[in-house]
N, C-alpha and C. Protein backbone atom coordinates (compact mmCIF):
# COMPACT_ATOMS: atom_id res chain seq x y z
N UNK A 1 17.76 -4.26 -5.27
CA UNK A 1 18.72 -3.30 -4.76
C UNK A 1 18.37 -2.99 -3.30
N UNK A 2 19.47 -3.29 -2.54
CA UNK A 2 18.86 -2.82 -0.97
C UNK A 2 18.83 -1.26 -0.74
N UNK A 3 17.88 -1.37 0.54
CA UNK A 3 17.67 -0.19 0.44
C UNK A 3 18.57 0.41 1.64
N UNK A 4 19.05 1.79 2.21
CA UNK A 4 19.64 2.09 3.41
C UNK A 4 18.61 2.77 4.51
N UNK A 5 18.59 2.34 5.03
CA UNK A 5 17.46 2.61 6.65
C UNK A 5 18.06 4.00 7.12
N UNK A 6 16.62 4.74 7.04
CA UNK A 6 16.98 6.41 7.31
C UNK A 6 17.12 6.47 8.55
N UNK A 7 16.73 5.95 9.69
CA UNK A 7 16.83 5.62 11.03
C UNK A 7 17.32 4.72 11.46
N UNK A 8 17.86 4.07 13.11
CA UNK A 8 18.04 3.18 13.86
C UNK A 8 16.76 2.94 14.69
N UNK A 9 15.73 3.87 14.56
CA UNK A 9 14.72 4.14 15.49
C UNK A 9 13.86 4.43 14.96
N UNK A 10 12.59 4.45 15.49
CA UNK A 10 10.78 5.10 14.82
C UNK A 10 10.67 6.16 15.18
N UNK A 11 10.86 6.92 14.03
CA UNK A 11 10.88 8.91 14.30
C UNK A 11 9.31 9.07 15.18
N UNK A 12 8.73 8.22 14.55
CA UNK A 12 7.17 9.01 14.91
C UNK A 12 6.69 8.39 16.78
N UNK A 13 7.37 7.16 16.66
CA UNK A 13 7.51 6.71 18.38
C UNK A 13 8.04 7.57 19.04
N UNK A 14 9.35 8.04 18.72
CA UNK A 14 9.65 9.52 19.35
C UNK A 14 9.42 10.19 19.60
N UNK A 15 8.69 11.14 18.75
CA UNK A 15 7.98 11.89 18.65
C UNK A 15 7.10 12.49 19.60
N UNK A 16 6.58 10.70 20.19
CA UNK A 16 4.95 10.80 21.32
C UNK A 16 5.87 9.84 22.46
N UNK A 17 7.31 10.17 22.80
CA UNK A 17 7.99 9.32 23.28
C UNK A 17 7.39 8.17 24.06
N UNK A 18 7.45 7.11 22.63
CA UNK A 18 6.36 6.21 23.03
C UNK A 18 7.32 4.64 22.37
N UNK A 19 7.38 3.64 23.02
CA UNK A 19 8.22 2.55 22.73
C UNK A 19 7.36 1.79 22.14
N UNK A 20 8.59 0.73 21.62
CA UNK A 20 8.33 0.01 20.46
C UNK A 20 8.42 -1.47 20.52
N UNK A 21 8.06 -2.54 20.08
CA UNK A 21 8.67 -3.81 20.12
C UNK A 21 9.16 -4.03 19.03
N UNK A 22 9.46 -4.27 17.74
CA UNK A 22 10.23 -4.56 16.97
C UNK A 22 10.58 -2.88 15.70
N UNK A 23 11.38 -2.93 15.18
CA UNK A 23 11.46 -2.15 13.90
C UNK A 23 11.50 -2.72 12.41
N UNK A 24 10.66 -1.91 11.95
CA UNK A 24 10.62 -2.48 10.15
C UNK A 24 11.06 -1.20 9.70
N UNK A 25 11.95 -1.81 8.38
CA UNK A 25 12.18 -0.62 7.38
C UNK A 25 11.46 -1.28 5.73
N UNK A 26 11.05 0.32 5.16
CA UNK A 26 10.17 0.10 4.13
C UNK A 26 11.61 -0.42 3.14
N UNK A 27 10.80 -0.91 1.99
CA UNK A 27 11.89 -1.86 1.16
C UNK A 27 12.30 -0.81 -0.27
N UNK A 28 10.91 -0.21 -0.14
CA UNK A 28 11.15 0.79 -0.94
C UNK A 28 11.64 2.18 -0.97
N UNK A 29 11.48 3.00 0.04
CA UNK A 29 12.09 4.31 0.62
C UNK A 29 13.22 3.81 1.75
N UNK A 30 13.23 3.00 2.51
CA UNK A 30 14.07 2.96 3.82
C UNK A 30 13.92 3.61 5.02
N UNK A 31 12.40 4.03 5.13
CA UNK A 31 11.66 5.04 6.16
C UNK A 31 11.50 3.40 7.52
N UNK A 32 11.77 4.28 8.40
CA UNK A 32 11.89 3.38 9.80
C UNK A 32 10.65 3.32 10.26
N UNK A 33 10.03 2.23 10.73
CA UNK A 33 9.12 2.57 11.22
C UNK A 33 8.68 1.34 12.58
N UNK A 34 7.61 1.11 13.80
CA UNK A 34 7.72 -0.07 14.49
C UNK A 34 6.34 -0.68 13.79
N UNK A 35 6.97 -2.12 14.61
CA UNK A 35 5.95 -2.93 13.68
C UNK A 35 4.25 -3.70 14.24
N UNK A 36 3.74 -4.03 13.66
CA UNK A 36 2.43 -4.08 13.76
C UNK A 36 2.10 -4.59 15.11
N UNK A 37 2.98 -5.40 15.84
CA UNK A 37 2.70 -5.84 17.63
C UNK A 37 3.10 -4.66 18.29
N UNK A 38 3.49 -3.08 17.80
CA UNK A 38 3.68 -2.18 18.81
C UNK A 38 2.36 -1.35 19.20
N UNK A 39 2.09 -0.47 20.21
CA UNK A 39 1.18 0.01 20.05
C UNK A 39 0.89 0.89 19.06
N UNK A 40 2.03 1.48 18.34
CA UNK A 40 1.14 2.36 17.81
C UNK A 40 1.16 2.22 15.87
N UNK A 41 1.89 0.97 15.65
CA UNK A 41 1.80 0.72 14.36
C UNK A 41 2.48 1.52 13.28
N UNK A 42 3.37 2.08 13.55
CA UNK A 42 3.66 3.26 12.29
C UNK A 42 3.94 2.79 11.07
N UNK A 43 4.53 1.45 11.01
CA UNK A 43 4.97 0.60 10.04
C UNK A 43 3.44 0.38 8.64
N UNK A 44 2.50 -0.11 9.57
CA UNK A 44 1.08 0.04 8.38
C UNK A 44 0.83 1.19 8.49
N UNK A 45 0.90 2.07 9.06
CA UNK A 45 0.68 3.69 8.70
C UNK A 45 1.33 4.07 7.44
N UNK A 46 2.57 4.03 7.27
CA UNK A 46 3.51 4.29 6.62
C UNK A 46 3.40 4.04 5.28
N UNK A 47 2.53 2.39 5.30
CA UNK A 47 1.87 1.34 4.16
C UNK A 47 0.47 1.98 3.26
N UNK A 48 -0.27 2.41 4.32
CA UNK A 48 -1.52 3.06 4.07
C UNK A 48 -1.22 4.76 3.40
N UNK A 49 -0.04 5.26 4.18
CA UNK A 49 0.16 6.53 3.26
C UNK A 49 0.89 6.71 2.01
N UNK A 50 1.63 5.70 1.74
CA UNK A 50 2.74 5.48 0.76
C UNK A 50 2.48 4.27 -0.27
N UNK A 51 1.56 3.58 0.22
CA UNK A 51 1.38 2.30 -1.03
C UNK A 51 2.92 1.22 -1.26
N UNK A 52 4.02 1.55 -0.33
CA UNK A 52 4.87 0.89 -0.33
C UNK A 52 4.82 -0.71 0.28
N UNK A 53 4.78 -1.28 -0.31
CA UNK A 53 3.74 -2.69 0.84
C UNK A 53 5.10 -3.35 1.16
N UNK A 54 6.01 -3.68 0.68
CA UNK A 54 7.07 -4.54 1.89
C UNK A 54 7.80 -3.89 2.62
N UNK A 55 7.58 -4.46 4.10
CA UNK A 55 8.93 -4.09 5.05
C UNK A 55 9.75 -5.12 5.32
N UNK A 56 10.85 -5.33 5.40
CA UNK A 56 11.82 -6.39 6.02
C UNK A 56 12.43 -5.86 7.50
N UNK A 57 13.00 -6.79 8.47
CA UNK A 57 13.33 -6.66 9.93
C UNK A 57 14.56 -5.71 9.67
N UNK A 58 14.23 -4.81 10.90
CA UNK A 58 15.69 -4.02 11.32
C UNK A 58 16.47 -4.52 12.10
N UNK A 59 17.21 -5.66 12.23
CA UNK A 59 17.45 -6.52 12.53
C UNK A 59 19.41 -7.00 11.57
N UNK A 60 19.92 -7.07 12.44
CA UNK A 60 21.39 -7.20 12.09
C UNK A 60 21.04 -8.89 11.46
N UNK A 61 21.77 -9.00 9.94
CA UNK A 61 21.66 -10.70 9.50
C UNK A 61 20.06 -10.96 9.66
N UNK A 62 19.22 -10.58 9.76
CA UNK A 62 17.28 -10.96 9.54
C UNK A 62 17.11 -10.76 7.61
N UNK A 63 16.64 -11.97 7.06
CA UNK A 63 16.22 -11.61 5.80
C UNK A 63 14.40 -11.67 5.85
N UNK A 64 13.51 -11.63 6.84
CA UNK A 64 12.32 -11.86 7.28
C UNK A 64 11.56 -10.49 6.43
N UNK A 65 10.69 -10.30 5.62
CA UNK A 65 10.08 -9.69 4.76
C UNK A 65 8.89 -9.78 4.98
N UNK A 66 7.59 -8.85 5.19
CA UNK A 66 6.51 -9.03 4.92
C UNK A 66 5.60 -7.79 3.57
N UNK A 67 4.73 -8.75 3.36
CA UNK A 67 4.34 -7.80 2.36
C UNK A 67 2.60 -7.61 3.22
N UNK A 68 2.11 -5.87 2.87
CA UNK A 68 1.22 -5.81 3.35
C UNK A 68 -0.03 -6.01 2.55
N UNK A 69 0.22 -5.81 1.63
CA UNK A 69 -0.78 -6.32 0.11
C UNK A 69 -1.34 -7.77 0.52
N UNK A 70 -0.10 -8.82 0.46
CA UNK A 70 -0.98 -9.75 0.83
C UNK A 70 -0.93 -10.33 1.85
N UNK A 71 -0.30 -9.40 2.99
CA UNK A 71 -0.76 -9.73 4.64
C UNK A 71 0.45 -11.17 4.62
N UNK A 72 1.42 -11.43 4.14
CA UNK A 72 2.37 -13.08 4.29
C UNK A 72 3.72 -12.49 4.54
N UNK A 73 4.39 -13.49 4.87
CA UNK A 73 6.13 -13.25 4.59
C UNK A 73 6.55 -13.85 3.29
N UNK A 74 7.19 -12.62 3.09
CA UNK A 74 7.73 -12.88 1.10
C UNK A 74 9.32 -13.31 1.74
């Protein structure tokens, strides 16, 4: 079941108005987050506080999935 992306953007990059290079949304909640080449990682943050391990690309047409459990693209 897909999930719907609570953001267009990384609340927590905002936050420390601080930019991003890519966006992941969790597969399981739909919490926005940037991804592991940004500086500030919120995406494995997000992983480490929630135990939710896949994100897929925020990305219009991207089916690109990673899981953080076992560090691959599912």
């Amino acid at each position: 079941m897909p999930v719907t992306p609570r953001s267009e953007r990384c609340p927590a990059c905002q936050a420390l108005d601080a930019t991003w290079t890519r966006l992941r949304v969790c597969l399981n909640c739909g919490w926005v987050a940037c991804s592991d080449d940004s500086p500030h990682q919120h995406g494995r943050a997000h992983y480490l506080e929630t135990d939710h391990p896949v994100v897929g690309a925020l990305e219009p047409g991207s089916t690109w999935k990673w899981c953080y459990v076992h560090r691959r693209e599912v």
